[in-house]
Protein backbone atom coordinates (compact mmCIF):
# COMPACT_ATOMS: atom_id res chain seq x y z
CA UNK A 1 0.00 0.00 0.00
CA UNK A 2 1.21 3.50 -0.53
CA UNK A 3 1.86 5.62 2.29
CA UNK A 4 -0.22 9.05 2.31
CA UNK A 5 1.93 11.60 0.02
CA UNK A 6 4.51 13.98 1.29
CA UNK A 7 5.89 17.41 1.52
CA UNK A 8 8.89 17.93 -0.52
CA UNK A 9 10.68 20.96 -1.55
CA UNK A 10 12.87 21.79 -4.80
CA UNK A 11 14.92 24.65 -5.66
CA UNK A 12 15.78 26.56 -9.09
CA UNK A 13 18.42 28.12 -8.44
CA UNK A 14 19.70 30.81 -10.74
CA UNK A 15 21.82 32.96 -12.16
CA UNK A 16 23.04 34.89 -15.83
CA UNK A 17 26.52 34.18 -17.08
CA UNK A 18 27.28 35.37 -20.40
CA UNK A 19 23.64 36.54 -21.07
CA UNK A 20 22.57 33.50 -20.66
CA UNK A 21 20.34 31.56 -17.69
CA UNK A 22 22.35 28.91 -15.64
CA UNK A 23 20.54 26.83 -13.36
CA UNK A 24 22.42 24.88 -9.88
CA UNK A 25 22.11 21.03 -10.40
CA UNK A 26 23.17 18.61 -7.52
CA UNK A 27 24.10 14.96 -8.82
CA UNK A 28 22.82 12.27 -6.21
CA UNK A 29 24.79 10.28 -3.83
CA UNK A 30 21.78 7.85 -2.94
CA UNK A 31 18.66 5.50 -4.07
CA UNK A 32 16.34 6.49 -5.48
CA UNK A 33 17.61 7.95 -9.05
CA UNK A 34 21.32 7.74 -7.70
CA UNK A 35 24.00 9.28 -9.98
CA UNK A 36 21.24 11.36 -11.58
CA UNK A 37 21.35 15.45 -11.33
CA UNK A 38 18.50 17.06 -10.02
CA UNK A 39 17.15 20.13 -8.17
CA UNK A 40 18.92 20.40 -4.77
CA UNK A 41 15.99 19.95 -2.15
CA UNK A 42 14.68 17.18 0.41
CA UNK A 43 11.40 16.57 2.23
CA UNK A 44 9.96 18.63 4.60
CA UNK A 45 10.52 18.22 8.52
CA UNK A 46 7.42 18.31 10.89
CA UNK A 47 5.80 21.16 11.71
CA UNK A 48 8.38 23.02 9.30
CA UNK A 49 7.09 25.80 6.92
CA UNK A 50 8.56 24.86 3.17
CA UNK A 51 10.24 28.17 2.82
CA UNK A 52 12.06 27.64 5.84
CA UNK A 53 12.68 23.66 4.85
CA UNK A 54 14.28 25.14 0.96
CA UNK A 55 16.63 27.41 3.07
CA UNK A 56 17.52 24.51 4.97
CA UNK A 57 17.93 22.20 2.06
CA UNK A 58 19.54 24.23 -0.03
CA UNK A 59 21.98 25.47 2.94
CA UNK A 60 22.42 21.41 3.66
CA UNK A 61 22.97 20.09 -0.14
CA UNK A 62 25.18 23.47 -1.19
CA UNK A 63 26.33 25.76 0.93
CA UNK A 64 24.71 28.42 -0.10
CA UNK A 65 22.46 30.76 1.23
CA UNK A 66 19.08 30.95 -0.93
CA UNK A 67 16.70 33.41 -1.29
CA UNK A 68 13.50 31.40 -2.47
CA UNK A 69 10.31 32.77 -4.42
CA UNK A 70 7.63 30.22 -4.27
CA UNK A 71 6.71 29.03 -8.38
CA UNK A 72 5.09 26.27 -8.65
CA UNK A 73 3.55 22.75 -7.32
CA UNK A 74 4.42 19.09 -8.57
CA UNK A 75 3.83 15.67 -8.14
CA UNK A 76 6.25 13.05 -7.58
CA UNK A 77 5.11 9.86 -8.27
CA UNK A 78 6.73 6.24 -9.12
CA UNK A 79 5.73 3.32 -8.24
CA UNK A 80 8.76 1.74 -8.82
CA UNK A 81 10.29 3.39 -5.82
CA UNK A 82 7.26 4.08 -3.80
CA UNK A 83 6.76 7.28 -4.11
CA UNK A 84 4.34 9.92 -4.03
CA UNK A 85 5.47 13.17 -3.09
CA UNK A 86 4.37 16.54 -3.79
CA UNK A 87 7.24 19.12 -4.57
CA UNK A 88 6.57 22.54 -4.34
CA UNK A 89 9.32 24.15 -6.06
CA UNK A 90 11.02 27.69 -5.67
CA UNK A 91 13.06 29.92 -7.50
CA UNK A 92 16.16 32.68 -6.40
CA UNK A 93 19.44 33.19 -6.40
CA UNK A 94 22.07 31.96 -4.22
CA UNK A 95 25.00 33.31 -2.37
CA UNK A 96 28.24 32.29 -0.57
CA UNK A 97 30.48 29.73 -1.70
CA UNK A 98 29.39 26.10 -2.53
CA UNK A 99 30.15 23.19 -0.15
CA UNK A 100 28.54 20.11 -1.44
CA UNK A 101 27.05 17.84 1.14
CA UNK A 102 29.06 14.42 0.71
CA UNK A 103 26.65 12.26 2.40
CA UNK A 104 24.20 13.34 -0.42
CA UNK A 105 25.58 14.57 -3.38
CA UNK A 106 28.48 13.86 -5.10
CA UNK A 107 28.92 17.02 -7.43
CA UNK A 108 27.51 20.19 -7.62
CA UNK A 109 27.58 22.27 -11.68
CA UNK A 110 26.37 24.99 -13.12
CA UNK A 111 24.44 23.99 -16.40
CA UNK A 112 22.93 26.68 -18.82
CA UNK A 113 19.16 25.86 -18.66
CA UNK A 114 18.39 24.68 -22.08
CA UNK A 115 21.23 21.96 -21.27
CA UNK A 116 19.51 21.27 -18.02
CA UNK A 117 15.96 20.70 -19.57
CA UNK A 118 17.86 18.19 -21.74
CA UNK A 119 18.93 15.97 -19.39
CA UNK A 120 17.34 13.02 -17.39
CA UNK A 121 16.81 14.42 -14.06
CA UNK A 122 15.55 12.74 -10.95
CA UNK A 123 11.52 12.88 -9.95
CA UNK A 124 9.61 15.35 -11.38
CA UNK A 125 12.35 17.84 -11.95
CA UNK A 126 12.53 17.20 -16.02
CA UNK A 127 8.69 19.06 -15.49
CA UNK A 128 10.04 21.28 -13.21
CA UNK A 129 12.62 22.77 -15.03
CA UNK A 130 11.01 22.83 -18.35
CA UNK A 131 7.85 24.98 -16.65
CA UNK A 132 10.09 27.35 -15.43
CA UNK A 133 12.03 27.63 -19.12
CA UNK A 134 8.65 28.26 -20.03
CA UNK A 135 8.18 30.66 -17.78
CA UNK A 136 11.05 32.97 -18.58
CA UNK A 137 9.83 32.68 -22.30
CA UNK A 138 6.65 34.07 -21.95
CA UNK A 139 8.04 36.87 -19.64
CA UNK A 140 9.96 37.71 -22.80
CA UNK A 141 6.79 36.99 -25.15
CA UNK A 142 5.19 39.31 -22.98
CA UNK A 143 8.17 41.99 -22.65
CA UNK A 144 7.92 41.98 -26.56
CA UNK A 145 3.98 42.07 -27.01
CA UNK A 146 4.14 45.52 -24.46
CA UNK A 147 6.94 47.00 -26.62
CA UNK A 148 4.82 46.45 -29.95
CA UNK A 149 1.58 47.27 -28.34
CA UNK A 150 2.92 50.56 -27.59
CA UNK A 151 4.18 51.44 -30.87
CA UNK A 152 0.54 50.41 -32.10
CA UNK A 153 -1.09 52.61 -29.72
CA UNK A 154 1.47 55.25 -30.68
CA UNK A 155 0.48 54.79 -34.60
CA UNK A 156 -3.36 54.96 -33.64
CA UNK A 157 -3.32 57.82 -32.23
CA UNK A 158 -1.15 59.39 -34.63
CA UNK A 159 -3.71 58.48 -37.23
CA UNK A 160 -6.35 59.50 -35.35
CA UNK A 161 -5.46 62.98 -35.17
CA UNK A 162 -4.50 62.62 -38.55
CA UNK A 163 -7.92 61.69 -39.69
CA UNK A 164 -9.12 64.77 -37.89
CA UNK A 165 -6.83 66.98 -39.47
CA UNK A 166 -8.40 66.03 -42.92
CA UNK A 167 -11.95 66.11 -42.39
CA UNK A 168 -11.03 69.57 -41.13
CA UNK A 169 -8.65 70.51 -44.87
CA UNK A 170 -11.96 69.21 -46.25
CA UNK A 171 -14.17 72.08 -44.72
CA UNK A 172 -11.33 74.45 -44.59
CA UNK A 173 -10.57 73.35 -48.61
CA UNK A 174 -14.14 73.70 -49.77
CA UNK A 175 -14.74 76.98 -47.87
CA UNK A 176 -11.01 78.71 -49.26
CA UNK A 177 -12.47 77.63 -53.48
CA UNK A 178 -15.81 79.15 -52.44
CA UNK A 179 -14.12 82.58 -50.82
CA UNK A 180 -11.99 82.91 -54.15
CA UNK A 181 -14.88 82.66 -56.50
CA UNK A 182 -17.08 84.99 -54.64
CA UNK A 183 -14.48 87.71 -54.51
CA UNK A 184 -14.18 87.33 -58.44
CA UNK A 185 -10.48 85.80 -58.72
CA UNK A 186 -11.18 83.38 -60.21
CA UNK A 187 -13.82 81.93 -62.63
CA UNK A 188 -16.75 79.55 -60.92
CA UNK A 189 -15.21 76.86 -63.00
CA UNK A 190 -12.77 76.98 -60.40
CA UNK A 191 -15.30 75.24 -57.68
CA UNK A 192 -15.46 72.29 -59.81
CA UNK A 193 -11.81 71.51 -58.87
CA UNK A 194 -12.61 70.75 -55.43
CA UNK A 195 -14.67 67.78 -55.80
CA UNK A 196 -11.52 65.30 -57.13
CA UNK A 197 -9.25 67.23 -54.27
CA UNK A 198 -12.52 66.13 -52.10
CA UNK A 199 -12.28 62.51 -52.87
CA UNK A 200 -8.43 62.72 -52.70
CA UNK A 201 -9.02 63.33 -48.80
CA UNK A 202 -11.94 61.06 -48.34
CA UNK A 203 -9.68 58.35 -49.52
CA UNK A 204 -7.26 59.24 -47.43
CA UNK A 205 -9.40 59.40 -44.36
CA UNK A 206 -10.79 55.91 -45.31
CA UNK A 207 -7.17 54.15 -45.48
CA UNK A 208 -6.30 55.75 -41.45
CA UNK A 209 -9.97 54.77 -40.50
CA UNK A 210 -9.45 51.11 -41.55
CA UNK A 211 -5.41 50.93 -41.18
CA UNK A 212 -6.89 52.07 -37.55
CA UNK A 213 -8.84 48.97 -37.32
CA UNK A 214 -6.73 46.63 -38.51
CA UNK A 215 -4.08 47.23 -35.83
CA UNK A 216 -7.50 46.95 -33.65
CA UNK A 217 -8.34 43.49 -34.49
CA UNK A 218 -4.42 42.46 -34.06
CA UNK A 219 -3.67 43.69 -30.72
CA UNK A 220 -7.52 42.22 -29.99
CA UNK A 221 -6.33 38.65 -31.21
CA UNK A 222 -2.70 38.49 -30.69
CA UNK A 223 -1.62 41.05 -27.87
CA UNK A 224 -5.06 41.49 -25.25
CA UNK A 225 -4.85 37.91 -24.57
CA UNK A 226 -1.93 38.10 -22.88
CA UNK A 227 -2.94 41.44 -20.99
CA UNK A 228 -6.22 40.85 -19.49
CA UNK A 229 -7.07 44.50 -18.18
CA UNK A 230 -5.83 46.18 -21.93
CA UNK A 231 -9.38 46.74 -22.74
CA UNK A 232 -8.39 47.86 -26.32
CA UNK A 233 -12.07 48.12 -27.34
CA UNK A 234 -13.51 50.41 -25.07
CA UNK A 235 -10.26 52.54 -24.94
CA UNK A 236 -10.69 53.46 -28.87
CA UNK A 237 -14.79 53.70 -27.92
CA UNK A 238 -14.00 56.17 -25.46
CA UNK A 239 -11.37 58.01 -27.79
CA UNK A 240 -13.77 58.07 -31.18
CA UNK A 241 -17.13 58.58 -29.13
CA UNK A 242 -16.79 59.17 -25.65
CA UNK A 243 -15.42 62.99 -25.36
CA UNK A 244 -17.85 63.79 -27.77
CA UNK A 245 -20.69 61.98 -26.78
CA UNK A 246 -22.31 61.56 -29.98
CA UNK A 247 -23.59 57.80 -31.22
CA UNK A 248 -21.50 55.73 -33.49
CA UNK A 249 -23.89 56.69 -36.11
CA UNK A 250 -23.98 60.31 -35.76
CA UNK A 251 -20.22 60.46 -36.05
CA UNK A 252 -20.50 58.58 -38.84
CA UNK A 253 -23.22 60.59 -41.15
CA UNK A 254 -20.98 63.36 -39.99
CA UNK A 255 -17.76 62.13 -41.26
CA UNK A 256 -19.73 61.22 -44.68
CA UNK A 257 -21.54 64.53 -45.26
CA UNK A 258 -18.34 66.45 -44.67
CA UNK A 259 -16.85 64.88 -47.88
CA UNK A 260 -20.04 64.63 -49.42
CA UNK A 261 -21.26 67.81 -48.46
CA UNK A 262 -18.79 70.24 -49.21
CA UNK A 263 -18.57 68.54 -52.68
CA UNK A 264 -22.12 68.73 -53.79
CA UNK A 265 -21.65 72.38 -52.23
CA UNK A 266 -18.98 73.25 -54.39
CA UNK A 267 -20.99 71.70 -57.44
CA UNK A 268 -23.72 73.68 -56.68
CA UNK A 269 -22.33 77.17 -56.29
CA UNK A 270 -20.38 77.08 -59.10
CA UNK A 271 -23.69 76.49 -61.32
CA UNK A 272 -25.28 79.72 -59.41
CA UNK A 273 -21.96 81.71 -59.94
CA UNK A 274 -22.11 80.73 -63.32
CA UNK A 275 -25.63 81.65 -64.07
CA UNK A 276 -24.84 85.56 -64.32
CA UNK A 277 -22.53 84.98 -67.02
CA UNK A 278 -25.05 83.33 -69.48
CA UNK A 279 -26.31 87.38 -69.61
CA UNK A 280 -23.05 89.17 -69.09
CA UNK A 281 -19.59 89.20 -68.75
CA UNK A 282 -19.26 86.40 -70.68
CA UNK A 283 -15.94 84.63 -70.65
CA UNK A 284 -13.89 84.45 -74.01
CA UNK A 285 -14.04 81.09 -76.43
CA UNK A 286 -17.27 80.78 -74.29
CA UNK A 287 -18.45 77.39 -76.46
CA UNK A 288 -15.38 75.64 -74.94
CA UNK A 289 -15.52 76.91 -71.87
CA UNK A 290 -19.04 75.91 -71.58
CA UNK A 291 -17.87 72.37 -72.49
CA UNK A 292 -15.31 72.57 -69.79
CA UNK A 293 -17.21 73.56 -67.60
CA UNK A 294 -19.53 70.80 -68.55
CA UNK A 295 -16.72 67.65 -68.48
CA UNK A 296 -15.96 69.44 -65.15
CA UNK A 297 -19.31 68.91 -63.52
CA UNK A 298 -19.28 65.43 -64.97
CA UNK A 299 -16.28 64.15 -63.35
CA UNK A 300 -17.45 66.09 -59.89
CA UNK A 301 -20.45 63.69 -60.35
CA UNK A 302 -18.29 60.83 -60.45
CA UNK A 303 -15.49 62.15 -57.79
CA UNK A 304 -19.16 62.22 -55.49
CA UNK A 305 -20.21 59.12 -56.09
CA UNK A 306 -16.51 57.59 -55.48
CA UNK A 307 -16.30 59.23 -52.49
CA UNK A 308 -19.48 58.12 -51.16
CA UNK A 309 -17.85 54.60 -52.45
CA UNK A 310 -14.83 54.78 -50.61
CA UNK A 311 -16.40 56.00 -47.36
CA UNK A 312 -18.80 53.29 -47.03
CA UNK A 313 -16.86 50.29 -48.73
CA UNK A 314 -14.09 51.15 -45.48
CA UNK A 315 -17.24 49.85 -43.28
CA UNK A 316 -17.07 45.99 -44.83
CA UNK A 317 -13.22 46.28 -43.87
CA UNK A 318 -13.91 47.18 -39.99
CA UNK A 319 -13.34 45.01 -37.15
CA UNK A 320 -15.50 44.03 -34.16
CA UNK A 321 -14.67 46.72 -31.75
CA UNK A 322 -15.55 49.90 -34.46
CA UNK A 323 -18.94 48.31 -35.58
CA UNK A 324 -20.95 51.05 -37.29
């Protein structure tokens, strides 16, 4: 019959040579698993707390003086032997010089931890070791994710105020064509330019709205995960809607009708400035500039109803947290 399990305690201990991580490994004197390396450590005396026992064991089996961080639970079980034990395992640095124990261990090295995952140790201490390799990987994983989450963040916001800066050239644009005209500089032909420069910015605001939510959807599937209290979605819902406090759809029939708008604007004022001049002051080669004007008003037509394409068609290409 097996014997109810028991405490036993395990130590990782560490340390960075060459930029590398080196973990302490203690070749056994005794059965079980003798002549195999494993994590220095022993059971647990009675009424002993196991950070107090890994001190111990570690002061017993080494030498040194360990500074233990609790990581993380195993079992130790083999029938072969007997055994069921349950390891709890810790992690720190050590200090002083190292004095193997001889009744116990028979060699005490230094082995870089990849090496260390490699070989057979005694018990559990192959699982051990290979958690805690894991462990320092996905502190890196995570180390990486922040640094490229914050460049992300840094490129939204640029393109956020980016995007505002062009629906306001848009207003600005279509109110300096309309200022020229009415002080007679120019011809009213001249409004009919604005429409292409209009769908020039409307593309442009499209490509930031959805190059906006594609690094949305990214850091959503590949960087919250690992960062439980990011909330990525309602930071960019409070950014787009929340200072404003205007509904998803009111910002967006705003956004459209400032391209749209100011176009159709143009359009239209440059028929009513033109209307005088079928009476007087009538332009020279007036046939062809008639049929300019004409081709002009066609193409504004078109530059509207691209726009209007552009604008909406970004919708399809937007991720769950900007649903509109």
């Amino acid at each position: 019959m097996y014997k109810s399990p028991k405490a036993t305690v395990g130590a990782i201990i560490t340390r960075e040579k060459g930029g590398q991580a080196e973990i302490l490994l203690t070749k056994r004197q005794i059965e079980p698993f003798k002549d195999h390396w494993c994590l220095p450590g022993g059971y647990v005396d009675d009424n002993e707390p196991i950070e107090a026992a890994i001190i111990r064991e570690v002061q017993e089996e080494t030498g040194l003086t360990f500074e233990p961080t609790y990581f993380k639970s195993f079992d130790d079980i083999f029938p072969e032997h007997i055994i069921h034990n349950v390891v709890n395992v810790f992690v720190g640095e050590g200090s002083g010089a190292i004095v193997p124990q001889a009744a116990e261990v028979k060699e005490i090295k230094w082995f870089l931890l990849a090496e260390a995952c490699a070989l057979p140790l005694a018990f559990s201490h192959n699982e051990a070791v290979a958690a805690y390799q894991a462990s320092l990987q996905a502190k890196v994983q995570k180390s990486e994710l922040l640094v490229q989450f914050n460049a992300l963040r840094s490129e939204v916001l640029a393109r956020m105020g980016m995007r505002q800066q062009i629906l306001t050239i848009a207003v600005a644009g279509a109110g300096l064509f309309s200022a020229i005209v009415t002080g007679d500089i120019a011809l009213p032909i001249f409004l009919l330019l604005y429409p292409p420069l209009g769908l020039c910015l409307a593309i442009a605001w499209s490509h930031h709205d959805v190059r906006t939510g594609e690094i949305g959807e990214y850091i959503r599937r590949h960087i919250e995960p690992h960062f439980a209290a990011l909330q990525w979605e309602q930071f960019m819902l409070d950014l787009y809607y929340g200072k404003k406090n205007i509904s998803k759809n009111m910002a967006e029939y705003a956004s459209i009708g400032t391209f749209i708008g100011t176009e159709m604007a143009a359009m239209i004022l440059a028929v009513l400035f033109q209307i005088p001049s079928l009476t007087a002051l009538t332009p020279p080669n007036s046939n062809l500039y008639y049929i300019l004007f004409a081709v002009f008003f066609l193409l504004d037509v078109i530059a509207v109803r691209y726009t209007y394409v552009f604008i909406r068609e970004r919708r399809k290409r937007y991720t769950q947290w900007h649903k509109l």
